[in-house]
Protein backbone atom coordinates (compact mmCIF):
# COMPACT_ATOMS: atom_id res chain seq x y z
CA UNK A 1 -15.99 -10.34 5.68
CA UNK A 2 -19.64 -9.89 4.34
CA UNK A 3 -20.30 -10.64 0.49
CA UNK A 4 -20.47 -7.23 -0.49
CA UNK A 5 -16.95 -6.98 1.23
CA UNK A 6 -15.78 -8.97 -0.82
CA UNK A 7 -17.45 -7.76 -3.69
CA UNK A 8 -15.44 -4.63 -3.60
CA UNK A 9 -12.11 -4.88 -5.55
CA UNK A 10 -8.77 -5.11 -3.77
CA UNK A 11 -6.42 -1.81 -3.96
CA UNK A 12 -2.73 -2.23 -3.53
CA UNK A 13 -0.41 0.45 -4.07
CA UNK A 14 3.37 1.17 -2.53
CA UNK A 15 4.08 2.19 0.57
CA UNK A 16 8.14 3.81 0.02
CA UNK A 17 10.27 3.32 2.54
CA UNK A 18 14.28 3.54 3.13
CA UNK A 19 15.87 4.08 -0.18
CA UNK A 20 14.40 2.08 -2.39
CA UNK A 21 12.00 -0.67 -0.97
CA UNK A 22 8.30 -0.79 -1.36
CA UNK A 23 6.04 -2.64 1.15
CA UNK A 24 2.77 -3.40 -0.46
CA UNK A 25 -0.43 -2.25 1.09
CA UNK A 26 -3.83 -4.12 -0.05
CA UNK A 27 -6.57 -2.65 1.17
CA UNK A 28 -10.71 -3.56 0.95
CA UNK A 29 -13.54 -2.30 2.90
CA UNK A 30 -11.57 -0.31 5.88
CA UNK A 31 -9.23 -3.01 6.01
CA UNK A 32 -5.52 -4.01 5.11
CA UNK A 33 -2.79 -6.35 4.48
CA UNK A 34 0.91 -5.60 4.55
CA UNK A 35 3.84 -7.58 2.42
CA UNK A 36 7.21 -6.45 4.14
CA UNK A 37 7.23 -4.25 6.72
CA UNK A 38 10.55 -3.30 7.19
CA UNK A 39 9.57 0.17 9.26
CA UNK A 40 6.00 0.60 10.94
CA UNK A 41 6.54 4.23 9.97
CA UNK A 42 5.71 4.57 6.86
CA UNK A 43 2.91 1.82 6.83
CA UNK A 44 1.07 3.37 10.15
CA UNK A 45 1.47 7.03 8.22
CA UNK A 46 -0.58 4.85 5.02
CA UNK A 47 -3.38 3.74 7.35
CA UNK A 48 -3.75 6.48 9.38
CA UNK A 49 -3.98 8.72 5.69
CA UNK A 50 -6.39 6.11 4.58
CA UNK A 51 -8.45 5.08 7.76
CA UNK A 52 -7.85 1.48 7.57
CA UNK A 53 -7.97 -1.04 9.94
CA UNK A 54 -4.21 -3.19 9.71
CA UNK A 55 -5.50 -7.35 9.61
CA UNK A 56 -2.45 -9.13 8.21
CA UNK A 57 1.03 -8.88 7.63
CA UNK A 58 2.75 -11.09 4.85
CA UNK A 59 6.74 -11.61 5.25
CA UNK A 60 8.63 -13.35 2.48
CA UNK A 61 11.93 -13.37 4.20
CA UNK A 62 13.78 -12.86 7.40
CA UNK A 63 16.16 -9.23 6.08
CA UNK A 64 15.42 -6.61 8.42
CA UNK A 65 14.45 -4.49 5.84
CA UNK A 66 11.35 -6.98 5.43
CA UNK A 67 10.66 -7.77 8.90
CA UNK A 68 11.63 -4.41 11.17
CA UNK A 69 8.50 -3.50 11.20
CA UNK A 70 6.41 -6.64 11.70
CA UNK A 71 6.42 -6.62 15.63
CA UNK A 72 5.33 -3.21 16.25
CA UNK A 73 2.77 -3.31 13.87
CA UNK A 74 1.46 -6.50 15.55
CA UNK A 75 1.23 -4.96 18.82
CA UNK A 76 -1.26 -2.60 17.20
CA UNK A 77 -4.19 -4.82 17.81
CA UNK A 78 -5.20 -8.24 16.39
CA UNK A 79 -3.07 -8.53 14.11
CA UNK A 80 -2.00 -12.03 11.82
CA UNK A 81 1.25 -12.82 10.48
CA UNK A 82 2.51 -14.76 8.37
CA UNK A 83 6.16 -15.80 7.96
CA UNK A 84 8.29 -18.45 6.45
CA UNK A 85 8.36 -21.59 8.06
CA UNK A 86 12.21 -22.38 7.91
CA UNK A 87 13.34 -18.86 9.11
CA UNK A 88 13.68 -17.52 12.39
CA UNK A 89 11.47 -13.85 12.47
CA UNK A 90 10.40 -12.53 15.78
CA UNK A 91 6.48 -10.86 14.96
CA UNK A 92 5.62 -10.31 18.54
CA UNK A 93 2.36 -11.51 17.54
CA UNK A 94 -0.16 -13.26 19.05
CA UNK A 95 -1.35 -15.13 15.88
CA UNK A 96 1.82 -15.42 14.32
CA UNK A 97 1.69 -18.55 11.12
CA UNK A 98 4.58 -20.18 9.62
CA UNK A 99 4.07 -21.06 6.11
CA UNK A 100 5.58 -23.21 3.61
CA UNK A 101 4.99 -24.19 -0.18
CA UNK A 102 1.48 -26.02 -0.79
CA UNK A 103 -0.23 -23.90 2.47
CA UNK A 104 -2.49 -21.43 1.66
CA UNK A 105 -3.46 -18.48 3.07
CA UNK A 106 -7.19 -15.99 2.83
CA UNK A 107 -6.55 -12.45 3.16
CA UNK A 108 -9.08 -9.81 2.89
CA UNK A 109 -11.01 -12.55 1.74
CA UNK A 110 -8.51 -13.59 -0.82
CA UNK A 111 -6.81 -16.81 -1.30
CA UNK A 112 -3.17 -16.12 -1.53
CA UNK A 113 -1.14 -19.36 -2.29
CA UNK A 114 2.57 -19.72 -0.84
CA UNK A 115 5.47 -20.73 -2.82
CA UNK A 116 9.19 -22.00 -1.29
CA UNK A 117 11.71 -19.98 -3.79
CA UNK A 118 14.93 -20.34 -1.72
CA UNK A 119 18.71 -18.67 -3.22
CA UNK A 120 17.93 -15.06 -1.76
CA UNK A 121 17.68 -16.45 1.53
CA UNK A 122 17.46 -20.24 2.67
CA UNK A 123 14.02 -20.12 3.73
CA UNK A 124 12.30 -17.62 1.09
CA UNK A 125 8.35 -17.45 0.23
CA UNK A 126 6.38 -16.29 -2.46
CA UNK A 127 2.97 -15.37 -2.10
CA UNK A 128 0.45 -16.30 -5.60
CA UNK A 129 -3.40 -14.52 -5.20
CA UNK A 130 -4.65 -16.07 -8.21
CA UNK A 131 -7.50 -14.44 -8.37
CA UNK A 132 -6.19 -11.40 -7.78
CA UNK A 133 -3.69 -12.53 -10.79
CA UNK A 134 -0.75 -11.09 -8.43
CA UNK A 135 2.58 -12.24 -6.70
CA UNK A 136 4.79 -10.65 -3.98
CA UNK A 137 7.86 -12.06 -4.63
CA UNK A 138 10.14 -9.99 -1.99
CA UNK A 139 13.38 -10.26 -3.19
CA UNK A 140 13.61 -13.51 -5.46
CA UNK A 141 12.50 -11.67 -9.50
CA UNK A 142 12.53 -8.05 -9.77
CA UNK A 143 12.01 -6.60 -12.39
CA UNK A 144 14.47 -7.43 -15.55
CA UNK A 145 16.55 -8.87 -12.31
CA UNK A 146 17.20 -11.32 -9.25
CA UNK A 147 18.23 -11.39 -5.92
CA UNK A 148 21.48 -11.94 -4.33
CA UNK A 149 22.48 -15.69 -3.53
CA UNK A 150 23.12 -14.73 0.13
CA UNK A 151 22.33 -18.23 1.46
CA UNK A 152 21.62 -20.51 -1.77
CA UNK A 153 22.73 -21.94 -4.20
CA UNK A 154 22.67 -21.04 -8.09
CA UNK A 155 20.55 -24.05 -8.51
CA UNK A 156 18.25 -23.25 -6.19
CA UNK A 157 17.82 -20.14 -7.15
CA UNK A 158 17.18 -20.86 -10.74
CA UNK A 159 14.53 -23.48 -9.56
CA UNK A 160 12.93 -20.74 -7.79
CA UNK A 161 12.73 -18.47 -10.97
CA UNK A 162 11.72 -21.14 -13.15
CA UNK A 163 9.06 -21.94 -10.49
CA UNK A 164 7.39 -18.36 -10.78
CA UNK A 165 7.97 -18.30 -14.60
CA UNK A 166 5.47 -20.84 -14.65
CA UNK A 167 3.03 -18.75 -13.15
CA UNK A 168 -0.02 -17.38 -15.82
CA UNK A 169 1.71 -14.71 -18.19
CA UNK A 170 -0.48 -11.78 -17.19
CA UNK A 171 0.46 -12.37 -13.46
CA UNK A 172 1.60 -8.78 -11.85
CA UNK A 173 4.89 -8.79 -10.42
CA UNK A 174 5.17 -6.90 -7.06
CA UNK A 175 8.87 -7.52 -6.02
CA UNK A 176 10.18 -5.56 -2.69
CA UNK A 177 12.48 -2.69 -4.10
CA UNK A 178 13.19 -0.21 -7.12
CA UNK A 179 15.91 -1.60 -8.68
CA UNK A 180 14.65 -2.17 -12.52
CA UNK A 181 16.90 1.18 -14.05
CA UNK A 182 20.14 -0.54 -12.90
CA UNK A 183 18.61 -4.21 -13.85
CA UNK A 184 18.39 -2.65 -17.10
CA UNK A 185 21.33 -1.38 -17.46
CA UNK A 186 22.97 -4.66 -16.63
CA UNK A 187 20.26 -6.77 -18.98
CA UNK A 188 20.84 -4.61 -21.81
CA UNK A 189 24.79 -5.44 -21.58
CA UNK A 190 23.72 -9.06 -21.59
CA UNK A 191 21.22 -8.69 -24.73
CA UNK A 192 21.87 -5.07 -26.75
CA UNK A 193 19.97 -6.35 -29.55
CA UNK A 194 16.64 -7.22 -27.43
CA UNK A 195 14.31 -4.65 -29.31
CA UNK A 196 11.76 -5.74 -26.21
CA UNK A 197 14.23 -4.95 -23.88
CA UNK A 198 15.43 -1.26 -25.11
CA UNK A 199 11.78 -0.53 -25.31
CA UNK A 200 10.97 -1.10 -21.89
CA UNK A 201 14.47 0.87 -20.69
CA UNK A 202 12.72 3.70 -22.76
CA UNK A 203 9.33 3.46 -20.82
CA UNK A 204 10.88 2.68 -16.93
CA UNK A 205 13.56 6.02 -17.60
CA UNK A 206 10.76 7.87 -18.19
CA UNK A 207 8.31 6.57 -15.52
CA UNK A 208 11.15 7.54 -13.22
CA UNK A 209 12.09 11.03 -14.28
CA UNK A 210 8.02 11.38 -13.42
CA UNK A 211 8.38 9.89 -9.81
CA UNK A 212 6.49 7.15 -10.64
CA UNK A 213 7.22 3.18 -9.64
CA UNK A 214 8.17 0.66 -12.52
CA UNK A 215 6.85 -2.06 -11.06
CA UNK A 216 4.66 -4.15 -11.12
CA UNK A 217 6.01 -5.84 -14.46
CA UNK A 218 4.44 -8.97 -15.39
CA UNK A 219 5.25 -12.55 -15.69
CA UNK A 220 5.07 -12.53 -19.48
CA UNK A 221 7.29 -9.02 -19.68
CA UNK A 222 10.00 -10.70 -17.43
CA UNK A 223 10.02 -13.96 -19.55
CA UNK A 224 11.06 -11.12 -22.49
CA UNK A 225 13.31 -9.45 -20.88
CA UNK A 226 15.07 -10.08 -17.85
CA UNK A 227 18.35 -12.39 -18.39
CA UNK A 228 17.90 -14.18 -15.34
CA UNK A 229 15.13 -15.94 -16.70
CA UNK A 230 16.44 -16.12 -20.38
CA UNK A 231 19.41 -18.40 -19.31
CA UNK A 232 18.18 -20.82 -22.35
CA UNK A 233 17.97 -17.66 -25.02
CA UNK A 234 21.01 -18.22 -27.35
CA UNK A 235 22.00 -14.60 -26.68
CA UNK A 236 22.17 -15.03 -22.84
CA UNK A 237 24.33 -17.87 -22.93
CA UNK A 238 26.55 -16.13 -25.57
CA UNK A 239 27.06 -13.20 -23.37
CA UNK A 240 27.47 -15.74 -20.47
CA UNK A 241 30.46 -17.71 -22.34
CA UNK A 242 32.17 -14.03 -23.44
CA UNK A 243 32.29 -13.31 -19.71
CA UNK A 244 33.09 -17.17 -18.12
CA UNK A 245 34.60 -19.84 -20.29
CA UNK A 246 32.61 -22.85 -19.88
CA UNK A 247 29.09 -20.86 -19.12
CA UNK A 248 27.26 -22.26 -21.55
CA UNK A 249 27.26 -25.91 -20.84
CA UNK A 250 24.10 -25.88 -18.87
CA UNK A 251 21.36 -23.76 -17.72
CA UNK A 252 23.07 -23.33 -13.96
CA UNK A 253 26.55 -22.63 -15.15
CA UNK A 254 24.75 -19.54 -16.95
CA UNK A 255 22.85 -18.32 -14.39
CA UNK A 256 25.75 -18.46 -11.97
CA UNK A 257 28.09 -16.96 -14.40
CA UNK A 258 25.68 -13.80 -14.97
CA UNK A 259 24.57 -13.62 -11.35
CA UNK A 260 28.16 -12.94 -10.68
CA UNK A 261 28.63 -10.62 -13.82
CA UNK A 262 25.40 -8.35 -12.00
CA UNK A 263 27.57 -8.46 -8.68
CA UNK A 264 30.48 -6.90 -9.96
CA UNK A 265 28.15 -4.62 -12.44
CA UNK A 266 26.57 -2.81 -9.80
């Protein structure tokens, strides 16, 4: 890309798809990335509506409703994709990458750093544009939630929260689906008394009732209110111990005994 290329800002907005995911489309100067294809559909409809030219297609995990997409939307023309090292994804690309944490990545002229944040799945990515002060996450932190453990372990996946909590404060959270009103629900049973928490309930109902995404959240607004990351808050592990003796004697115990608690919530 020329300078002035990449003097114009990056766009990303949602492309909807199924019931409730969101593949992310960035976009600068004619030209675009996709996180998650689960459906070329929907993302071909996007470009076609915005004339742009497809160039690279992030995956975070192997779920088909991540990945459907990714090989017809390779065949489209030349086309890079990325994918997590450890899991087995047919792209039907040409230039097809596997990835792992400390590799990075420049997209639209972008330097997007990858992260290993295994529970979800075994082989799970993250992918940090610092200076785009973003992360697509996939299905590791949603907002005021997690994942499912469907191959990890509680352990790892509270490593792989605590590793994106580290991440700058301000840092946009794009995570894969809509999910946050139910989160919320859920969170709020954990911590009633989290002023920070009702609040944002208030503001997502009503983003919703308008059609409009909650997410991204931020890094900073997680951290305040979403119980998988608030394992250490007094209040958390309270709730944890009321709903699993024992909960509270370490960090792990009460992620795993809340992660459980969200299974059976709903």
């Amino acid at each position: 890309m020329t300078s002035t290329d990449t003097e114009t800002p990056i766009r990303i907005e949602p492309v909807p798809a199924f019931r409730d995911n969101y593949f992310w489309l960035l976009s600068r100067a004619g030209r675009a990335a996709i996180v998650d294809p689960g459906d070329a559909a929907p993302v071909k409809r996007a470009l076609a509506q915005r004339a742009l030219e497809l160039t690279d297609i992030l995956v975070t995990h192997h779920h088909a409703d991540h990945m459907g997409g990714v090989a017809e939307l390779a065949r489209a023309g030349h086309v890079r994709v990325y994918t997590p090292a450890t899991e087995n994804i047919a792209t039907g690309a040409a230039h097809a990458t596997p990835l792992r944490e400390g590799d990075s990545i420049e997209v639209l002229g972008t330097r997007f750093d990858v992260l290993d944040v295994p529970g979800h799945t075994a082989g799970h990515i993250a992918y940090h544009a610092p200076q785009l002060q973003s992360l697509f996450c996939g299905d590791t932190l949603f907002a005021a939630g997690c994942g499912r453990l469907f191959e990890g372990t509680p352990a790892q996946m509270l490593g792989s929260l605590r590793k994106l909590a580290m991440l700058p404060p301000a840092t946009r959270v794009y995570c894969a689906h809509e999910y946050t009103l139910s989160n919320l629900r859920f969170a709020l049973a954990v911590e009633p008394a989290n002023e920070r928490l009702r609040q944002r309930n208030v503001a997502c109902t009503q983003l919703r009732s308008r059609g409009e995404p909650t997410v991204p959240s931020t890094i900073e607004e997680e951290l305040a209110t979403n119980p998988f990351l608030r394992v250490d808050a007094p209040a958390v592990r309270q709730a944890a111990e009321r709903e699993q003796a024992g909960a509270a004697s370490c960090a792990t115990s009460t992620f795993a005994a809340i992660r459980g608690w969200k299974n059976r919530f709903g």
